[in-house]
N, C-alpha and C. Protein backbone atom coordinates (compact mmCIF):
# COMPACT_ATOMS: atom_id res chain seq x y z
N UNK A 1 0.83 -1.19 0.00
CA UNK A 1 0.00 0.00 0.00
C UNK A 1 0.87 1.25 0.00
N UNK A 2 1.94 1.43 0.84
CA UNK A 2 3.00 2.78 1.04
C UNK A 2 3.45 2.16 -0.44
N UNK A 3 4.31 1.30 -1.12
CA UNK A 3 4.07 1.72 -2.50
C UNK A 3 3.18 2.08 -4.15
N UNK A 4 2.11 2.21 -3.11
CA UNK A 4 0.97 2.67 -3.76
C UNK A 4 1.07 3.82 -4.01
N UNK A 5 1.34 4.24 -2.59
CA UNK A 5 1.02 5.78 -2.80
C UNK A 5 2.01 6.85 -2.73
N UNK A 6 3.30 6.28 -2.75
CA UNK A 6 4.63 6.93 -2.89
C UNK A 6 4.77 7.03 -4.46
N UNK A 7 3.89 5.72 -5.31
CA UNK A 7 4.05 5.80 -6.52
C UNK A 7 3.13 6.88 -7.07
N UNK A 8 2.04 7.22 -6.61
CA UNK A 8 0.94 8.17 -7.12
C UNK A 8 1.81 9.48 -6.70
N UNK A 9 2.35 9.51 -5.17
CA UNK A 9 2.84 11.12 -5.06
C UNK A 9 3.83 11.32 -6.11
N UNK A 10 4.90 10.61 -6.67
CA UNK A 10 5.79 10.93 -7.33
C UNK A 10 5.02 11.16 -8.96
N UNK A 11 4.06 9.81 -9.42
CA UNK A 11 3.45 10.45 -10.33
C UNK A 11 2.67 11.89 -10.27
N UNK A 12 1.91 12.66 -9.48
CA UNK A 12 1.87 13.70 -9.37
C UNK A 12 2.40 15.17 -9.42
N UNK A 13 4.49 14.41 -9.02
CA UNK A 13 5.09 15.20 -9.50
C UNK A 13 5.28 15.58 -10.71
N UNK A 14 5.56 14.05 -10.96
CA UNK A 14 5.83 14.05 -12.79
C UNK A 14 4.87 14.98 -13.93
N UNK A 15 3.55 14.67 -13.47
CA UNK A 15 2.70 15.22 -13.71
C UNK A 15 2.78 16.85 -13.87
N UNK A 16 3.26 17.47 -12.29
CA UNK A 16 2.90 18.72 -12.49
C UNK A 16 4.49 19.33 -13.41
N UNK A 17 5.48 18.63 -13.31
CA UNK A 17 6.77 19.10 -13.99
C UNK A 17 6.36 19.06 -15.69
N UNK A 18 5.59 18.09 -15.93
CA UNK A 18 5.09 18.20 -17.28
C UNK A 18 4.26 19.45 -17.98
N UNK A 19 3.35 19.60 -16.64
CA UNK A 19 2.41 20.87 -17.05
C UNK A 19 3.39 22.05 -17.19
N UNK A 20 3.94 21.94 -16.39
CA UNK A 20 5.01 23.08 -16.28
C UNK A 20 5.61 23.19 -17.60
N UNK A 21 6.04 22.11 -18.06
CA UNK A 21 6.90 22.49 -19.33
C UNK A 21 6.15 22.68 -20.61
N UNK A 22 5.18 22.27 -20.72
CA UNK A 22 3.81 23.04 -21.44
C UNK A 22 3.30 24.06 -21.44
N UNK A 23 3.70 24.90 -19.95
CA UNK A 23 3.03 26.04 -20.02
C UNK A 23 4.00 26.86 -20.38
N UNK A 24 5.25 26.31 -20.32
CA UNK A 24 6.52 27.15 -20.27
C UNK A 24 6.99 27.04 -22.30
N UNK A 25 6.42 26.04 -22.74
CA UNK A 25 6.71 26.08 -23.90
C UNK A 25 5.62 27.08 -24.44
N UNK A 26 4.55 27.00 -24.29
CA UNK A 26 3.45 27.80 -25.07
C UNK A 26 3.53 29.39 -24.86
N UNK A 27 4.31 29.59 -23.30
CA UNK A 27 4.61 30.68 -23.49
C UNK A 27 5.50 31.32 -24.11
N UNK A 28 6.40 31.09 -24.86
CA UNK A 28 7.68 31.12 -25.10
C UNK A 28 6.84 31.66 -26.93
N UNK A 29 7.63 33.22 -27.45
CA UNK A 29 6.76 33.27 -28.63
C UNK A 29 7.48 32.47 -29.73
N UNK A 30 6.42 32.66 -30.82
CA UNK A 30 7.18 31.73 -31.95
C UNK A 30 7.31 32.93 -32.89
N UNK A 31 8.11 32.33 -33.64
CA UNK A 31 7.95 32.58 -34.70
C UNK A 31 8.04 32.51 -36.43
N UNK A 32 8.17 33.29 -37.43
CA UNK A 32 8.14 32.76 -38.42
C UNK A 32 8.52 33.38 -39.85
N UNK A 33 8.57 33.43 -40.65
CA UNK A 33 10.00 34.38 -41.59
C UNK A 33 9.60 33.86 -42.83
N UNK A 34 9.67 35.17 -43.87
CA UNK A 34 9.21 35.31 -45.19
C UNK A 34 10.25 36.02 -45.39
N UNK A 35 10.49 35.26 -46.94
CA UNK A 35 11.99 35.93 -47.54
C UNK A 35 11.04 36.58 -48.56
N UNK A 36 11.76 37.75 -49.08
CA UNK A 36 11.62 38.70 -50.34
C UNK A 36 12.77 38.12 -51.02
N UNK A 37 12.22 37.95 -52.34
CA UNK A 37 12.92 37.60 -53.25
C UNK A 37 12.45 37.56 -54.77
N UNK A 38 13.33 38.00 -55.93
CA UNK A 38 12.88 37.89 -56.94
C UNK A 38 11.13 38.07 -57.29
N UNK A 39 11.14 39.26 -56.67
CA UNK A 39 9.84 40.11 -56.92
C UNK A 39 8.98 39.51 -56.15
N UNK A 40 9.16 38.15 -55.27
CA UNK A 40 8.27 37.39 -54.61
C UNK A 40 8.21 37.29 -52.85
N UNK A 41 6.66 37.05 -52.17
CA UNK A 41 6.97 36.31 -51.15
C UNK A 41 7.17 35.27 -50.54
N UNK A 42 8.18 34.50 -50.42
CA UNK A 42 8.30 33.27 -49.72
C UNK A 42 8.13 32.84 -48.39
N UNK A 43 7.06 32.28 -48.06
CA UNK A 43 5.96 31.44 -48.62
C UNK A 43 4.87 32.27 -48.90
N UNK A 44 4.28 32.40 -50.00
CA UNK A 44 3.39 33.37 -50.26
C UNK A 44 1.91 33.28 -49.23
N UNK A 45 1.88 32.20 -49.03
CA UNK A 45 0.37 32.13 -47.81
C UNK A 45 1.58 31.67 -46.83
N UNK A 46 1.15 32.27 -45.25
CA UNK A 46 2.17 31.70 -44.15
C UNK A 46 1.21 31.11 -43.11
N UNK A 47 1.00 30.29 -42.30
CA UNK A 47 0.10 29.92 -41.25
C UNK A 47 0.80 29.97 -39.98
N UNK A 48 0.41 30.53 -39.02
CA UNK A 48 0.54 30.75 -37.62
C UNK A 48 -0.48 31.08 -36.64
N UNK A 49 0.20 30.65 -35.68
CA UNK A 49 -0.79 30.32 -34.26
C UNK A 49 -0.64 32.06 -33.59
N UNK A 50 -1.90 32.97 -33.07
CA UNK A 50 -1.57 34.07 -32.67
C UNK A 50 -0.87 33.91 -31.42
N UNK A 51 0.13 35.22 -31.27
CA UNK A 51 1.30 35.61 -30.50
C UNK A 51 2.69 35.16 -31.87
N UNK A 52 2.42 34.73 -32.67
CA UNK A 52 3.80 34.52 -33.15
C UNK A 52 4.18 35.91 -34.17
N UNK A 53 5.38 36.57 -33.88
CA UNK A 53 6.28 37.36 -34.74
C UNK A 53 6.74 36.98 -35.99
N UNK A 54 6.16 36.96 -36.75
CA UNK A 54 6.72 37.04 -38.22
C UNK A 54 7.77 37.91 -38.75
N UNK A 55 8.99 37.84 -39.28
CA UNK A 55 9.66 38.50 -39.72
C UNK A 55 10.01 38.48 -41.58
N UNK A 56 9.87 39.43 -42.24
CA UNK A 56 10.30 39.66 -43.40
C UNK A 56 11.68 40.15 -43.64
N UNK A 57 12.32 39.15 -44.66
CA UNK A 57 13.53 39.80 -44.82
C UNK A 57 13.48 40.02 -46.14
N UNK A 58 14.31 41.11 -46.38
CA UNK A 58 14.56 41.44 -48.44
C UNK A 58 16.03 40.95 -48.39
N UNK A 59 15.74 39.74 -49.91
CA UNK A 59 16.62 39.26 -49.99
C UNK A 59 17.15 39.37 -51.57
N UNK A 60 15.97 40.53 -51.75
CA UNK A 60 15.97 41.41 -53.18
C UNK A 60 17.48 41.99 -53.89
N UNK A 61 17.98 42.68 -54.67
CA UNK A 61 18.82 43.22 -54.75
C UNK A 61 17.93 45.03 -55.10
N UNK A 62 16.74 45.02 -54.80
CA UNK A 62 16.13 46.37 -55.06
C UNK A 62 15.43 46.62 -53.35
N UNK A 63 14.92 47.74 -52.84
CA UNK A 63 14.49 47.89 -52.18
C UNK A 63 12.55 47.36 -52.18
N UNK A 64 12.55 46.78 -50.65
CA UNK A 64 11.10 46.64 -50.92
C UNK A 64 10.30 47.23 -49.43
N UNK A 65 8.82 47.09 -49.45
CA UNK A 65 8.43 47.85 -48.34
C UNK A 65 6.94 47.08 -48.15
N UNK A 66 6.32 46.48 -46.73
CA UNK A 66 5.33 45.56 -46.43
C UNK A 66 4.56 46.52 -45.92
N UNK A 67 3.06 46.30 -46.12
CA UNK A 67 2.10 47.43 -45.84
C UNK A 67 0.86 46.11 -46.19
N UNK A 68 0.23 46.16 -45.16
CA UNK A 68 -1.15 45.12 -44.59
C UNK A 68 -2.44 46.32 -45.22
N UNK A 69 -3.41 45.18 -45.89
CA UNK A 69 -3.83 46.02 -46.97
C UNK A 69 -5.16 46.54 -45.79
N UNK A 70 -5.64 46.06 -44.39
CA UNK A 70 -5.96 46.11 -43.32
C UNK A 70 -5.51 47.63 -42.43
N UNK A 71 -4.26 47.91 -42.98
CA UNK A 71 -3.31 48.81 -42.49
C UNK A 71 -3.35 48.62 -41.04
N UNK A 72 -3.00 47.30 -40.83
CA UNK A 72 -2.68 46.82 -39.41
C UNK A 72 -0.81 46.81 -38.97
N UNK A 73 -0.09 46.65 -40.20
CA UNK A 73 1.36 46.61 -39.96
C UNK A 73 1.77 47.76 -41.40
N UNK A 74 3.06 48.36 -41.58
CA UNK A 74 3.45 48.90 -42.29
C UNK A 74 5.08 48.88 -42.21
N UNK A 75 6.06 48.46 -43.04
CA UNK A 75 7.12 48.50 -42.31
C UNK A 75 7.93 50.10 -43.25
N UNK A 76 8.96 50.17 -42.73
CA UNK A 76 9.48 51.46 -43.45
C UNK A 76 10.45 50.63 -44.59
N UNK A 77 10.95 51.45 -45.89
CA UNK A 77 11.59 50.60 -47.22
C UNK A 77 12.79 49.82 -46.54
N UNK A 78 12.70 48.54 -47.24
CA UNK A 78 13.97 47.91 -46.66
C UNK A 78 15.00 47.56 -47.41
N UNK A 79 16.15 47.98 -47.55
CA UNK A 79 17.29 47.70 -48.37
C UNK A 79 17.19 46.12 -48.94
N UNK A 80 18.62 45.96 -49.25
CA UNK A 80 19.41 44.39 -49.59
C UNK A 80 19.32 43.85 -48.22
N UNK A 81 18.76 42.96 -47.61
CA UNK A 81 19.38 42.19 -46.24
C UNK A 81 18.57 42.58 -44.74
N UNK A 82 17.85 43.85 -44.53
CA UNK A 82 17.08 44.38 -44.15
C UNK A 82 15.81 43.76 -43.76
N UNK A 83 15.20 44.07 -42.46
CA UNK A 83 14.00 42.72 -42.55
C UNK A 83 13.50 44.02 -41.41
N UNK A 84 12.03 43.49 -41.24
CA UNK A 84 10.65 43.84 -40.71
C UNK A 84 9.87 43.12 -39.67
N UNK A 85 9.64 43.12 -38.56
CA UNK A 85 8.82 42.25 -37.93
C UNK A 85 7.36 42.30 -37.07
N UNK A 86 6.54 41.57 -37.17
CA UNK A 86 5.12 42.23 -36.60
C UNK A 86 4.63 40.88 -35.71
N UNK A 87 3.97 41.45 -34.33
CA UNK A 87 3.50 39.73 -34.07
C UNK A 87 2.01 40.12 -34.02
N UNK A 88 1.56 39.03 -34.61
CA UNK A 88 -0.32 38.81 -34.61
C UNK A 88 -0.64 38.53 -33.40
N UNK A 89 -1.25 38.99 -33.04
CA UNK A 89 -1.65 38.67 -31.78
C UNK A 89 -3.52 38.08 -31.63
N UNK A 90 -4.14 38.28 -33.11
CA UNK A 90 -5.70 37.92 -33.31
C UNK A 90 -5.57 37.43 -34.40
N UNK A 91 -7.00 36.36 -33.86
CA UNK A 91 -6.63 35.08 -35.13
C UNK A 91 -7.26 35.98 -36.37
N UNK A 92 -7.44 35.61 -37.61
CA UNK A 92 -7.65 35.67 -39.01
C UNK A 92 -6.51 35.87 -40.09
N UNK A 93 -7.15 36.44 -41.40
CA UNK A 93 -6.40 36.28 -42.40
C UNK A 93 -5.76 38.00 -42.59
N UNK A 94 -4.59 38.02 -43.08
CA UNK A 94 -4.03 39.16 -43.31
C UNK A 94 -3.40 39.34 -44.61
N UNK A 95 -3.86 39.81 -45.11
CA UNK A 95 -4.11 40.19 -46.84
C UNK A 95 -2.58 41.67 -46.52
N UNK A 96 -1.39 41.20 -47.58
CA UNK A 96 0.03 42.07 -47.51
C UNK A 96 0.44 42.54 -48.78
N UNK A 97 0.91 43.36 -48.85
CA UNK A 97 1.67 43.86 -50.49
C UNK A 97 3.33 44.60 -50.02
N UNK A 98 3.60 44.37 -51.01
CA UNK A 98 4.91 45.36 -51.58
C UNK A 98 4.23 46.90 -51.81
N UNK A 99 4.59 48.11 -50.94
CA UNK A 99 3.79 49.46 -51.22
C UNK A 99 4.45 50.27 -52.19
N UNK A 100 5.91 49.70 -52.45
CA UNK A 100 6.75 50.02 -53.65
C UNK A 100 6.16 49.17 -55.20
N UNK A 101 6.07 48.12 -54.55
CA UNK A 101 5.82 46.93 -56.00
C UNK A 101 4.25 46.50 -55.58
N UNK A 102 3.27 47.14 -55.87
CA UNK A 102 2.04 46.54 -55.30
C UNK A 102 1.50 45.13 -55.97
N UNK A 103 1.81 44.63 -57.72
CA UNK A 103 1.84 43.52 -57.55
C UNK A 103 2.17 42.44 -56.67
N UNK A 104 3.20 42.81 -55.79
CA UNK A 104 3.60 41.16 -55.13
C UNK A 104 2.95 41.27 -53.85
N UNK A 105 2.22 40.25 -53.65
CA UNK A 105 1.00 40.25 -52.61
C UNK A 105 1.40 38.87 -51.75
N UNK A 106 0.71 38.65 -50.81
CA UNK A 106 0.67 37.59 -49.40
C UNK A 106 -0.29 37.77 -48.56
N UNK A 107 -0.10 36.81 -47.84
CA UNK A 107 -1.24 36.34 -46.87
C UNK A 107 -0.98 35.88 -46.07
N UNK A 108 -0.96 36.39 -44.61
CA UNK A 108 -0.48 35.73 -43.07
C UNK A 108 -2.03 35.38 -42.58
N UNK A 109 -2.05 33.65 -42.48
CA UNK A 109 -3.36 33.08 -41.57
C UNK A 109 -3.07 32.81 -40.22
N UNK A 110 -3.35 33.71 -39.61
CA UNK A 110 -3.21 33.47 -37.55
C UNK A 110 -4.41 32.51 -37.30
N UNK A 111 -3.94 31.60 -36.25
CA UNK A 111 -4.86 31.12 -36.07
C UNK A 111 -4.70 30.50 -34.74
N UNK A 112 -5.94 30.71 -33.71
CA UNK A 112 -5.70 30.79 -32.19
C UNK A 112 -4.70 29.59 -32.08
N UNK A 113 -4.00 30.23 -30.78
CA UNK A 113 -3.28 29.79 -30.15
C UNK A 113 -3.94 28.00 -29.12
N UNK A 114 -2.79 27.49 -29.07
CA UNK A 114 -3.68 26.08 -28.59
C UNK A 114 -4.44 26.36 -27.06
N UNK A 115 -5.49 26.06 -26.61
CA UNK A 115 -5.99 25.99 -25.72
C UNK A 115 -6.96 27.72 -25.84
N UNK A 116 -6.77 28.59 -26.53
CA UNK A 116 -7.26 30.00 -26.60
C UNK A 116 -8.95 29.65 -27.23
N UNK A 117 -9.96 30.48 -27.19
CA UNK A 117 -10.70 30.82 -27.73
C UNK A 117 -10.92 31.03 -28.83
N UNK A 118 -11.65 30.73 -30.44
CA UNK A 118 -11.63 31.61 -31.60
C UNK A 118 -12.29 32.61 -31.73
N UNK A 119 -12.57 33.23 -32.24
CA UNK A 119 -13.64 34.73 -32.00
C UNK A 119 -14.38 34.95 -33.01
């Protein structure tokens, strides 16, 4: 019986050291990265969980500049090598352009975070 329940208290630990590292991972932000390139965005649709930071880099040899057609993010022109970053913090879709090159377009899909609410 005492190894009954020496085995349950220690599973309990185990238990709560687990939660712990779940809560400690989910808090921890993510994130996620679109290259400019050859007039394009890579990956042109991106999917993420909200709280994650997305970063754009130009990997152009011309200058380029990200502007959310929402006008939720805007970044200022970014050279050769130069990058931009925004974190979503609400789930949906985010419709993006080049405000220099308005052909080249994208799409960041947030989408709640695990255990969060959708709205």
């Amino acid at each position: 019986m005492r190894g009954l329940i020496i085995g349950a208290a220690l599973g309990g630990v185990a238990a709560a050291v687990l939660a712990a590292n779940v809560l400690s991972a989910n808090a921890q932000s993510q994130t996620g990265a679109v290259s400019i390139d050859n007039f394009t965005f890579n990956p042109q649709i991106l999917r993420i969980k909200a709280g994650t930071t997305v970063t754009w880099t130009n990997k152009d040899d011309i200058p380029h500049a990200i502007a959310a057609v929402g006008k939720q993010f805007k970044s200022k022109v970014m050279d050769t090598d130069n990058s931009y970053s925004f974190t979503f913090t609400t789930p949906g879709s985010y419709a993006y352009f080049c405000s220099l090159h308005p052909h080249m377009t994208g799409t960041i899909v947030v989408e709640a975070a695990t255990g969060e609410a959708e709205h």
